[in-house]
C-alpha atoms as a PDB file:
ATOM      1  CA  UNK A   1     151.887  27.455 160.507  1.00  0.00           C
ATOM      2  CA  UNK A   2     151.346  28.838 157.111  1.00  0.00           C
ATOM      3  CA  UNK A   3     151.489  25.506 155.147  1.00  0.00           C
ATOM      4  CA  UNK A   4     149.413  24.192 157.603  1.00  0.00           C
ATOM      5  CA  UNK A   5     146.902  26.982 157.154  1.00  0.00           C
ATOM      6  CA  UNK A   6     147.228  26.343 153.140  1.00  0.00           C
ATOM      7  CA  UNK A   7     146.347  22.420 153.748  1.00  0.00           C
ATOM      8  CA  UNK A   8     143.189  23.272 155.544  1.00  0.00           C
ATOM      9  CA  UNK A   9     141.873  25.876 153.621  1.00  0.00           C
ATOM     10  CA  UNK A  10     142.726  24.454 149.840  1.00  0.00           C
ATOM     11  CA  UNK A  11     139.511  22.921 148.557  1.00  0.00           C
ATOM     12  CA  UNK A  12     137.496  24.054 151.868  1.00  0.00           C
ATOM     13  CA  UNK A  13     133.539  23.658 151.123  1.00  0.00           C
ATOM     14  CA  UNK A  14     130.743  23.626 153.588  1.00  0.00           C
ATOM     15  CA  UNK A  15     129.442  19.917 154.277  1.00  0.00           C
ATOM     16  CA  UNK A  16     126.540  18.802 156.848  1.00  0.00           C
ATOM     17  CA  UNK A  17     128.252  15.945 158.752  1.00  0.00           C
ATOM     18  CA  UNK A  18     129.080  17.027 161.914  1.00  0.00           C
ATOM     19  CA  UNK A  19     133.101  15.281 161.472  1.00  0.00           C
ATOM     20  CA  UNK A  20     134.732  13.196 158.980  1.00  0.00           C
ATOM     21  CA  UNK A  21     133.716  10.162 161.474  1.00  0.00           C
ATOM     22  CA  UNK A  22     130.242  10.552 161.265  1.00  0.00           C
ATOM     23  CA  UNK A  23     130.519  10.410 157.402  1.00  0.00           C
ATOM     24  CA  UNK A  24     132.964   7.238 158.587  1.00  0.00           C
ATOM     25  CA  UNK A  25     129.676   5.464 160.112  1.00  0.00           C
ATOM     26  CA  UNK A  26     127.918   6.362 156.902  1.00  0.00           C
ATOM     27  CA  UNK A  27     130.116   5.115 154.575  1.00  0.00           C
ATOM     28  CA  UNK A  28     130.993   1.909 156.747  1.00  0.00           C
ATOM     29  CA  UNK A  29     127.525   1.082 157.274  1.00  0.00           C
ATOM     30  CA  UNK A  30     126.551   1.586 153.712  1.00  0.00           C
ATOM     31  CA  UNK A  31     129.462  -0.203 151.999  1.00  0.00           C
ATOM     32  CA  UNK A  32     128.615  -3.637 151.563  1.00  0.00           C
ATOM     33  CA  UNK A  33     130.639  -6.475 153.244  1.00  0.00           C
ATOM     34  CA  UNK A  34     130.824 -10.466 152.603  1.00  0.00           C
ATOM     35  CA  UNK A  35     131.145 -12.146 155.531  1.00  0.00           C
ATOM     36  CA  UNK A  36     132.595 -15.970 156.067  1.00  0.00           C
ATOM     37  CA  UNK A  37     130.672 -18.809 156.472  1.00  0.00           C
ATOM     38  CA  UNK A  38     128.660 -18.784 159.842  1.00  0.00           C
ATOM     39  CA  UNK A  39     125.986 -20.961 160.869  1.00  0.00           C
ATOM     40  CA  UNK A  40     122.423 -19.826 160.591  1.00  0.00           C
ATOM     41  CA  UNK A  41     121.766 -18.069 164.166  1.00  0.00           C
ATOM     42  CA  UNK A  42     124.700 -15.660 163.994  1.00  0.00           C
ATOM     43  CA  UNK A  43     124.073 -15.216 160.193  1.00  0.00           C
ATOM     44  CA  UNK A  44     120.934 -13.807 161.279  1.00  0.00           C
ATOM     45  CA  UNK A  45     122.157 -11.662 164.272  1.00  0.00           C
ATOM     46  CA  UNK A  46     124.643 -10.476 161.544  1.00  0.00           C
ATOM     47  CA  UNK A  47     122.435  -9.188 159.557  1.00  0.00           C
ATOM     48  CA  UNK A  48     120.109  -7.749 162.087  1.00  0.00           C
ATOM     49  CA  UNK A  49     123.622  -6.015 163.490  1.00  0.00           C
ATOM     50  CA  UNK A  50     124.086  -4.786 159.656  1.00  0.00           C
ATOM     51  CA  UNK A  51     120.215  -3.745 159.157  1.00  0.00           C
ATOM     52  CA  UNK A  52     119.925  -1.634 162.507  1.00  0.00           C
ATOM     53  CA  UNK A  53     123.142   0.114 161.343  1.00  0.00           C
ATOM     54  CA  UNK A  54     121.842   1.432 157.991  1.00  0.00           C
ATOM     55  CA  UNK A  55     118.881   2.553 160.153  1.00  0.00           C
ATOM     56  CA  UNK A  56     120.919   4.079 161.851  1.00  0.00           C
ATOM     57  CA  UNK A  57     122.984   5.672 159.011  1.00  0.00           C
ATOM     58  CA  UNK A  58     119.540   6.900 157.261  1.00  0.00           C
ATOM     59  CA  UNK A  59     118.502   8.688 160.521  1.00  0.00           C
ATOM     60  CA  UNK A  60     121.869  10.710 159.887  1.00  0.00           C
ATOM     61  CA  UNK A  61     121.454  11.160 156.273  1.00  0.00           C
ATOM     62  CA  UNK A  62     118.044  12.181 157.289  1.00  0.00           C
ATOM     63  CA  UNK A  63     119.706  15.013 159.628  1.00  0.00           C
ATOM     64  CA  UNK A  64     121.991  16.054 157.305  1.00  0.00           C
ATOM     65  CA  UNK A  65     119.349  16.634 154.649  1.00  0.00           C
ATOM     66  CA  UNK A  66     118.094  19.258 157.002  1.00  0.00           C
ATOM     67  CA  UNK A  67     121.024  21.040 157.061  1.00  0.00           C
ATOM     68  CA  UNK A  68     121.543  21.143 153.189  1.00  0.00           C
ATOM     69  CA  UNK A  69     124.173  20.432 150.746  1.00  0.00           C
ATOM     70  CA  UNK A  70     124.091  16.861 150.657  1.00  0.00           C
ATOM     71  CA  UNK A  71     126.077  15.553 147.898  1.00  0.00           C
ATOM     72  CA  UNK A  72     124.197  13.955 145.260  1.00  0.00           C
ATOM     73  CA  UNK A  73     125.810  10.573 145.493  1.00  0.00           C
ATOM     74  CA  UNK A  74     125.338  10.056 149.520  1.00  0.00           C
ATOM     75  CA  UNK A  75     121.645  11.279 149.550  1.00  0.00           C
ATOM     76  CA  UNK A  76     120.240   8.489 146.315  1.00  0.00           C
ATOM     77  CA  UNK A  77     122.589   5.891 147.745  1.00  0.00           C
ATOM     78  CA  UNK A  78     120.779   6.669 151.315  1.00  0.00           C
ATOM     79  CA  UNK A  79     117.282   6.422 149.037  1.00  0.00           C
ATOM     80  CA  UNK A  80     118.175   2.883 147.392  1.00  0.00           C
ATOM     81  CA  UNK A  81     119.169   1.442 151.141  1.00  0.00           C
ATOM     82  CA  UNK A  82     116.032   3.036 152.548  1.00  0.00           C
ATOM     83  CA  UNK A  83     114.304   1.221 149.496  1.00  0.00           C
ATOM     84  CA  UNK A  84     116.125  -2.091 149.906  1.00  0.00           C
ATOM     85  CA  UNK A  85     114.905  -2.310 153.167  1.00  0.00           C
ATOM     86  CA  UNK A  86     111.695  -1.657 152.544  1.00  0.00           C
ATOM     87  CA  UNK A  87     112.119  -4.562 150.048  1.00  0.00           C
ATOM     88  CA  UNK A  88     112.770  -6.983 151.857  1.00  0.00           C
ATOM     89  CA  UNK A  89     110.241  -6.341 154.456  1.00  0.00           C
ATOM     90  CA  UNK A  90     107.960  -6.562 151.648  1.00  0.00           C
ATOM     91  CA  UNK A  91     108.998  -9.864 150.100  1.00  0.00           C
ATOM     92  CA  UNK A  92     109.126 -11.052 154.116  1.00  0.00           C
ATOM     93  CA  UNK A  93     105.463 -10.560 154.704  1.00  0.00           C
ATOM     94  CA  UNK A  94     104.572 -12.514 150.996  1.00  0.00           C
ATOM     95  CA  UNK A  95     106.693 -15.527 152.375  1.00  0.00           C
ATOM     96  CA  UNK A  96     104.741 -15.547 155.304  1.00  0.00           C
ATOM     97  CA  UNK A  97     101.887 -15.094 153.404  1.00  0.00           C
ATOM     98  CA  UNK A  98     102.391 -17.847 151.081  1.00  0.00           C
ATOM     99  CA  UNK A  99     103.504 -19.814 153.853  1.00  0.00           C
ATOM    100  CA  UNK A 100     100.491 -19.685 155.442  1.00  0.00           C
ATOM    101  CA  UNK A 101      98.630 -20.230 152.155  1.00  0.00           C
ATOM    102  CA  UNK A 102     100.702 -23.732 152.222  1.00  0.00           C
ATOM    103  CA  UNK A 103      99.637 -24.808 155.900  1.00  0.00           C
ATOM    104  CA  UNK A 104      95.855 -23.483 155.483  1.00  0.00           C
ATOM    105  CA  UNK A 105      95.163 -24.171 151.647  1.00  0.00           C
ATOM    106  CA  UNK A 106      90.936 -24.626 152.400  1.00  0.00           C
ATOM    107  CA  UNK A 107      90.462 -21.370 153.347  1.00  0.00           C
ATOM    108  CA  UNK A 108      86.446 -20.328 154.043  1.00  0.00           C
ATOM    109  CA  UNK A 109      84.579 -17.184 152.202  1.00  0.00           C
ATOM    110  CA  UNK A 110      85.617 -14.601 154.971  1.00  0.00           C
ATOM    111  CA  UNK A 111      89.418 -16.298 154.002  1.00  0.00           C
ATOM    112  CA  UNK A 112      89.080 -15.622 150.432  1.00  0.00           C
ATOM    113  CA  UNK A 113      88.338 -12.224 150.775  1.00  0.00           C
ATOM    114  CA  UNK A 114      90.747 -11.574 152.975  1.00  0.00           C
ATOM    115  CA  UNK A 115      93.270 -12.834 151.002  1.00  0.00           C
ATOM    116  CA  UNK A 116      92.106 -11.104 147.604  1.00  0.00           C
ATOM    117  CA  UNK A 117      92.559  -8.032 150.007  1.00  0.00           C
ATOM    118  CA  UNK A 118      95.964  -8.863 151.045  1.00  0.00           C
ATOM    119  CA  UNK A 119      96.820  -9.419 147.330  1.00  0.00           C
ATOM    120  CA  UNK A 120      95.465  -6.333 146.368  1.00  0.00           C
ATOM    121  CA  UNK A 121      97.539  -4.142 148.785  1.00  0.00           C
ATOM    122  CA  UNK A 122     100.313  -6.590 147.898  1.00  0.00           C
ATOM    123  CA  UNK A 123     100.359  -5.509 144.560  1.00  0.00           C
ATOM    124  CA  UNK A 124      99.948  -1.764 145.660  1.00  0.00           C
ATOM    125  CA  UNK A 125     102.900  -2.004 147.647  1.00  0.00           C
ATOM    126  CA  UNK A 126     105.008  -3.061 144.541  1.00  0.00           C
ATOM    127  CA  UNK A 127     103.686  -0.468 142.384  1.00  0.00           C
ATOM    128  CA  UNK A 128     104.916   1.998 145.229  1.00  0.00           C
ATOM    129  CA  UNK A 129     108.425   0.535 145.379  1.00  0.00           C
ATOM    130  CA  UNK A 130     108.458   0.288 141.684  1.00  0.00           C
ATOM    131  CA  UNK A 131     107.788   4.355 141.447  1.00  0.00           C
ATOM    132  CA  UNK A 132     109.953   4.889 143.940  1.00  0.00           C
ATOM    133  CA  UNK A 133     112.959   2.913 142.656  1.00  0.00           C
ATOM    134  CA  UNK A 134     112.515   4.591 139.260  1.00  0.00           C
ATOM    135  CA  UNK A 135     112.174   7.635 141.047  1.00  0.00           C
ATOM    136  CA  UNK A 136     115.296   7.430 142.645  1.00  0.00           C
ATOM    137  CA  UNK A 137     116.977   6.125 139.882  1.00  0.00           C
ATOM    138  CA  UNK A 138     116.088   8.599 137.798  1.00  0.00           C
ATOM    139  CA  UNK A 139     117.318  11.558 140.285  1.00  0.00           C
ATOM    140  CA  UNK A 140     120.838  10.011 140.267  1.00  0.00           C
ATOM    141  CA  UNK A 141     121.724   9.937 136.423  1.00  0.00           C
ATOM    142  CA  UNK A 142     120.476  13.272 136.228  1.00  0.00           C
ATOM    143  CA  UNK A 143     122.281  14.734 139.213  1.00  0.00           C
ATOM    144  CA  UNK A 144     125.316  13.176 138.530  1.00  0.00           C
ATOM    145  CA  UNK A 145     125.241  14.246 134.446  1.00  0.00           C
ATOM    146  CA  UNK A 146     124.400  17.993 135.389  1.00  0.00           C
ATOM    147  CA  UNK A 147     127.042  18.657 136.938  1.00  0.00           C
ATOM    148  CA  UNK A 148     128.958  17.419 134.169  1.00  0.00           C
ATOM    149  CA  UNK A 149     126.962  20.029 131.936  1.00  0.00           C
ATOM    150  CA  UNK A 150     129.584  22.470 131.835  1.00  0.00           C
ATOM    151  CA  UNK A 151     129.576  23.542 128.185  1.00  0.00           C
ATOM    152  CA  UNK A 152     127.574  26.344 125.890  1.00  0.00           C
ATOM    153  CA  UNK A 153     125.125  23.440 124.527  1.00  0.00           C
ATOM    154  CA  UNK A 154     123.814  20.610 126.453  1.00  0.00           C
ATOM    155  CA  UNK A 155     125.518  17.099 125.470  1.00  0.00           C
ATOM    156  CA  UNK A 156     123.076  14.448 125.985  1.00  0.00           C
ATOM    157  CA  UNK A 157     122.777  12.391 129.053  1.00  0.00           C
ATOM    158  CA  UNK A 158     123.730   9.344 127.512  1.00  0.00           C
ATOM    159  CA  UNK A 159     127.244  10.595 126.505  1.00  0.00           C
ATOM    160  CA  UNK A 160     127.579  12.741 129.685  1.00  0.00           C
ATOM    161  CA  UNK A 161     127.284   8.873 131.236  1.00  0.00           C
ATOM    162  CA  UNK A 162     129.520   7.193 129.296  1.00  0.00           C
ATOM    163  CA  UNK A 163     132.294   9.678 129.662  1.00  0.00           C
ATOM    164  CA  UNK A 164     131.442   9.113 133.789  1.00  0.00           C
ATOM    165  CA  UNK A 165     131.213   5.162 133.662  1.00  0.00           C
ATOM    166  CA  UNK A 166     127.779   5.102 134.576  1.00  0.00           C
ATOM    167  CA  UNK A 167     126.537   1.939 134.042  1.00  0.00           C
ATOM    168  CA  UNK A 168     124.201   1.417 130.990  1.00  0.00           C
ATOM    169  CA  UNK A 169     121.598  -0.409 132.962  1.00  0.00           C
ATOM    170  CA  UNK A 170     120.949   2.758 135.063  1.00  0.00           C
ATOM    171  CA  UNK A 171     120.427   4.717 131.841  1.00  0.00           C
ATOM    172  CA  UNK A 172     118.299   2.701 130.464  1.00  0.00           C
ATOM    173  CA  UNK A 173     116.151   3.257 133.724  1.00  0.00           C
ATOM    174  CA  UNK A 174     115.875   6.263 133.303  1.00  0.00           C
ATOM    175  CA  UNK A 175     114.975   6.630 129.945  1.00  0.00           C
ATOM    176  CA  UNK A 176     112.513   3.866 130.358  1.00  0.00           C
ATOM    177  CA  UNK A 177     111.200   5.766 133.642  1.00  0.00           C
ATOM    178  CA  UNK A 178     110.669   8.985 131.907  1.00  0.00           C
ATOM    179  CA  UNK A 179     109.492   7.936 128.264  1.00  0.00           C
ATOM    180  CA  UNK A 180     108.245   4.468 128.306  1.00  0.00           C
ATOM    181  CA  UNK A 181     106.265   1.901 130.980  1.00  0.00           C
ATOM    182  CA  UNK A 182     107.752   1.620 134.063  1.00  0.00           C
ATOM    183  CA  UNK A 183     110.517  -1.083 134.413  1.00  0.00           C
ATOM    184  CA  UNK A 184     109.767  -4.516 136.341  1.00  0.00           C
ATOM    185  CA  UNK A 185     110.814  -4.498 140.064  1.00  0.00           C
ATOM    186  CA  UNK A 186     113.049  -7.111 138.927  1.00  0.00           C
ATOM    187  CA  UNK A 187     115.102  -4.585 136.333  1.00  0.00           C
ATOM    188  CA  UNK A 188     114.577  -1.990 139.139  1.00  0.00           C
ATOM    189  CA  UNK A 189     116.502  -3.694 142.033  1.00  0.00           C
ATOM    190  CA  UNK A 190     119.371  -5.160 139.650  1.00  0.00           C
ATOM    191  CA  UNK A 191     119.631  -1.478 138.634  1.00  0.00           C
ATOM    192  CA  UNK A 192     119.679  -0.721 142.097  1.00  0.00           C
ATOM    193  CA  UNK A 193     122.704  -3.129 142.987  1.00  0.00           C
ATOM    194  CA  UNK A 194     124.509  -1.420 139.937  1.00  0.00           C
ATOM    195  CA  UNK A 195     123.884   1.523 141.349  1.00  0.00           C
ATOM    196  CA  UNK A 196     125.231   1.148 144.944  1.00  0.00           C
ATOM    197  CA  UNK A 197     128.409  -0.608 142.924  1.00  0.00           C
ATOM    198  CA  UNK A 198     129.204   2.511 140.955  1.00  0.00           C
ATOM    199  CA  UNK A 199     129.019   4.681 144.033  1.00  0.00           C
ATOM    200  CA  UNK A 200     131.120   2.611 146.590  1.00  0.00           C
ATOM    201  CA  UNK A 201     133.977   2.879 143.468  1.00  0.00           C
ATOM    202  CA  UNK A 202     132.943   6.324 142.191  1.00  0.00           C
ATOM    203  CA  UNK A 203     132.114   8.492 145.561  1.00  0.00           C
ATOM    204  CA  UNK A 204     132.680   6.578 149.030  1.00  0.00           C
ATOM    205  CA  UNK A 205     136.216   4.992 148.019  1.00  0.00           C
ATOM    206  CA  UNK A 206     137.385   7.975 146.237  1.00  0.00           C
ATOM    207  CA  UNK A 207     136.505  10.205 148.904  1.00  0.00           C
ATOM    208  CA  UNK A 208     138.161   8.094 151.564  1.00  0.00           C
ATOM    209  CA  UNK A 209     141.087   8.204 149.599  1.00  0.00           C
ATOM    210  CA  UNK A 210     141.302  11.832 149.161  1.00  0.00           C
ATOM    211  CA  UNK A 211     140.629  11.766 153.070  1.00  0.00           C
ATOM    212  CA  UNK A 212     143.102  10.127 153.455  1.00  0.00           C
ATOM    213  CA  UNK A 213     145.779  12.197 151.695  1.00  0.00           C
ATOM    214  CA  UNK A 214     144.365  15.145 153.337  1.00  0.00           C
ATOM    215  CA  UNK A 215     145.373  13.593 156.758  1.00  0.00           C
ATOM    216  CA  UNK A 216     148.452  12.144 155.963  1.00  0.00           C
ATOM    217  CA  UNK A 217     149.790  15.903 154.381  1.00  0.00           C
ATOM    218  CA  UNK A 218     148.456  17.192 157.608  1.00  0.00           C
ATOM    219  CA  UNK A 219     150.182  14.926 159.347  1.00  0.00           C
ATOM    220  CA  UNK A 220     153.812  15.484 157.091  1.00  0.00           C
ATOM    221  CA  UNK A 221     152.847  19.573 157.920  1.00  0.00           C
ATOM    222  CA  UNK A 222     152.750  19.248 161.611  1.00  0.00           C
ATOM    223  CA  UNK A 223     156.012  17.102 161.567  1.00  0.00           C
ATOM    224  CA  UNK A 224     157.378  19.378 159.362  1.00  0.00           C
ATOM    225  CA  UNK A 225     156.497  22.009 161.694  1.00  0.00           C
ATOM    226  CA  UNK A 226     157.018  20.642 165.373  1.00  0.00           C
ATOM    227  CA  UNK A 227     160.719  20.240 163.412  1.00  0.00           C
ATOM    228  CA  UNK A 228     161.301  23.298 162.566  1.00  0.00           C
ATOM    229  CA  UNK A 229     160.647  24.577 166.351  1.00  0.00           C
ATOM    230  CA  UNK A 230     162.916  22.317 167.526  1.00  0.00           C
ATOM    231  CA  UNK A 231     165.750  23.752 165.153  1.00  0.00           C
ATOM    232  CA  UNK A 232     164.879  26.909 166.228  1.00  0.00           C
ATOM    233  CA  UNK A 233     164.861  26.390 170.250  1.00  0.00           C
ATOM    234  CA  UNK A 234     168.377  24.798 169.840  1.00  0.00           C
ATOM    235  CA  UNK A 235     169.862  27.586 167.512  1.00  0.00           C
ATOM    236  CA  UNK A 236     168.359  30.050 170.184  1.00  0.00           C
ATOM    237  CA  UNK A 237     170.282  27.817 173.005  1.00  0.00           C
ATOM    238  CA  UNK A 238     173.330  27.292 171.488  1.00  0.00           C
ATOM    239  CA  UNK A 239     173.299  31.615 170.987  1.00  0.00           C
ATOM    240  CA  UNK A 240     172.934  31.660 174.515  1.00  0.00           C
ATOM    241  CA  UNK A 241     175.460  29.640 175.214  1.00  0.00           C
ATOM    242  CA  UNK A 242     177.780  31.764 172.736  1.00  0.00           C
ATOM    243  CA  UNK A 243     176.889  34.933 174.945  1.00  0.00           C
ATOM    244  CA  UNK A 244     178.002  33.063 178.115  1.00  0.00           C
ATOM    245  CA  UNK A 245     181.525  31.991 176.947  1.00  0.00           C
ATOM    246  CA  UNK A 246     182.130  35.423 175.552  1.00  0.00           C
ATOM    247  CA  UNK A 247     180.920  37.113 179.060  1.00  0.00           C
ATOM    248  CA  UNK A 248     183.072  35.229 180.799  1.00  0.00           C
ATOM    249  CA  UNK A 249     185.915  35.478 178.425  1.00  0.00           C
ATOM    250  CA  UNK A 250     185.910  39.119 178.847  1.00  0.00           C
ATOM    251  CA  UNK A 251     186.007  38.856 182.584  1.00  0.00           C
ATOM    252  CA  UNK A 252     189.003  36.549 182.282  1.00  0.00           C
ATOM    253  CA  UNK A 253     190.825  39.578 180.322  1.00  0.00           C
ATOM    254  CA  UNK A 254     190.009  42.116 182.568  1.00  0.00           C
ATOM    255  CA  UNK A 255     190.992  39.875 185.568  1.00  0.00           C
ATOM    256  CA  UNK A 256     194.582  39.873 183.584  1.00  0.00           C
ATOM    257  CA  UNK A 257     194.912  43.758 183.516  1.00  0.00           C
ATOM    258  CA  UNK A 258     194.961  44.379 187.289  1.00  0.00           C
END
């Protein structure tokens, strides 16, 4: 019982997922996966499958935010997702917009306006994303370099992220960001693809790794220990038995004195 109690409580910090399979869902609906070949129709229900799953997984993320501690690495990779999805819902509506440009290109006054009005918010919508991409960006270099800041002087952040691994392109956001114009949405979401790369490798596949040590010296303890009761029940019975003979080995003598 004591090594098992030494297992659990080595390491022990407070987190805000309710179990280890919640954070499961997370992970596994964040992770990114490349499917095989399908045809067009269950490509699609694929990826609606895949989208309504990250929803889901952001609604969680969401809830744990409330409860606090939410490592730095699982709250901007739920930020870039949220982002990405917003993306694409974005660059949706332009096709369709376009599209519809295409089928109706002699388009009367009341059309023109409209669509100057559509472009405008267009372009207000990409500004947005753009902010919020360098934003979040920005929030995870410097969160993950702080807590690297250990010594009496501050090291810069672009050694701090070398030593880590952290890609180049993700400093350069943030520098850019910070000090300079705003990077192109283009930049932005290949910075945001090396982003969710460095995390899968740096935080979710580490973590399920260490997870799964954790289990399996959990699962070694209570072998270890469901052994060592066995030991001791038969030691205990074969003492028992011992008593017996020598019980009735002393009735045997006494039987030969009369």
């Amino acid at each position: 019982m004591f090594v098992l109690s030494v297992i659990i409580m080595a390491g022990t910090r407070c987190v805000p997922w309710h179990s280890w399979a919640e954070w499961g869902f997370v992970a596994d609906a964040f992770l990114r996966r490349r499917l095989p070949e399908k045809d067009d129709e269950k490509d699609d229900d694929e990826e609606k499958k895949k989208t309504e799953k990250k929803r889901r997984a952001l609604e969680l993320v969401q809830m744990w935010r409330t409860r606090g501690r939410v490592p730095v690495a699982v709250d901007a990779h739920a930020q870039i997702v949220e982002l990405q999805l917003m993306d694409e819902e974005m660059m949706k509506k332009k096709k369709k917009m376009m599209m519809k440009k295409k089928n109706n290109p002699h388009d009367d006054g009341d059309g023109e306006d409209k669509k100057k009005e559509t472009t405008t918010s267009s372009q207000q919508s990409e500004s947005t994303l753009r902010l919020s991409y360098a934003m979040t960006l920005t929030r995870l270099v410097n969160g993950i370099c702080d807590q690297s800041q250990k010594g009496k002087f501050a090291v810069s952040v672009q050694t701090l992220a070398t030593q880590l691994d952290v890609p180049r392109t993700l400093v350069d956001i943030r520098h850019d960001s910070t000090h300079n114009q705003l990077p192109s949405i283009q930049r932005l979401r290949k910075a945001s693809e090396d982003a969710i790369e460095w995390l899968e490798v740096k935080y979710w596949e580490r973590q399920k790794q260490k997870l799964e040590r954790v289990v399996e010296e959990m699962r070694l303890a209570i072998r270890a220990m469901v052994e060592c009761e066995k030991r001791q029940k038969k030691n205990k019975d074969g003492d028992g038995d011992g008593d017996a003979d020598d019980a009735d080995g002393n009735k045997d003598s006494d039987s030969d004195d009369e």
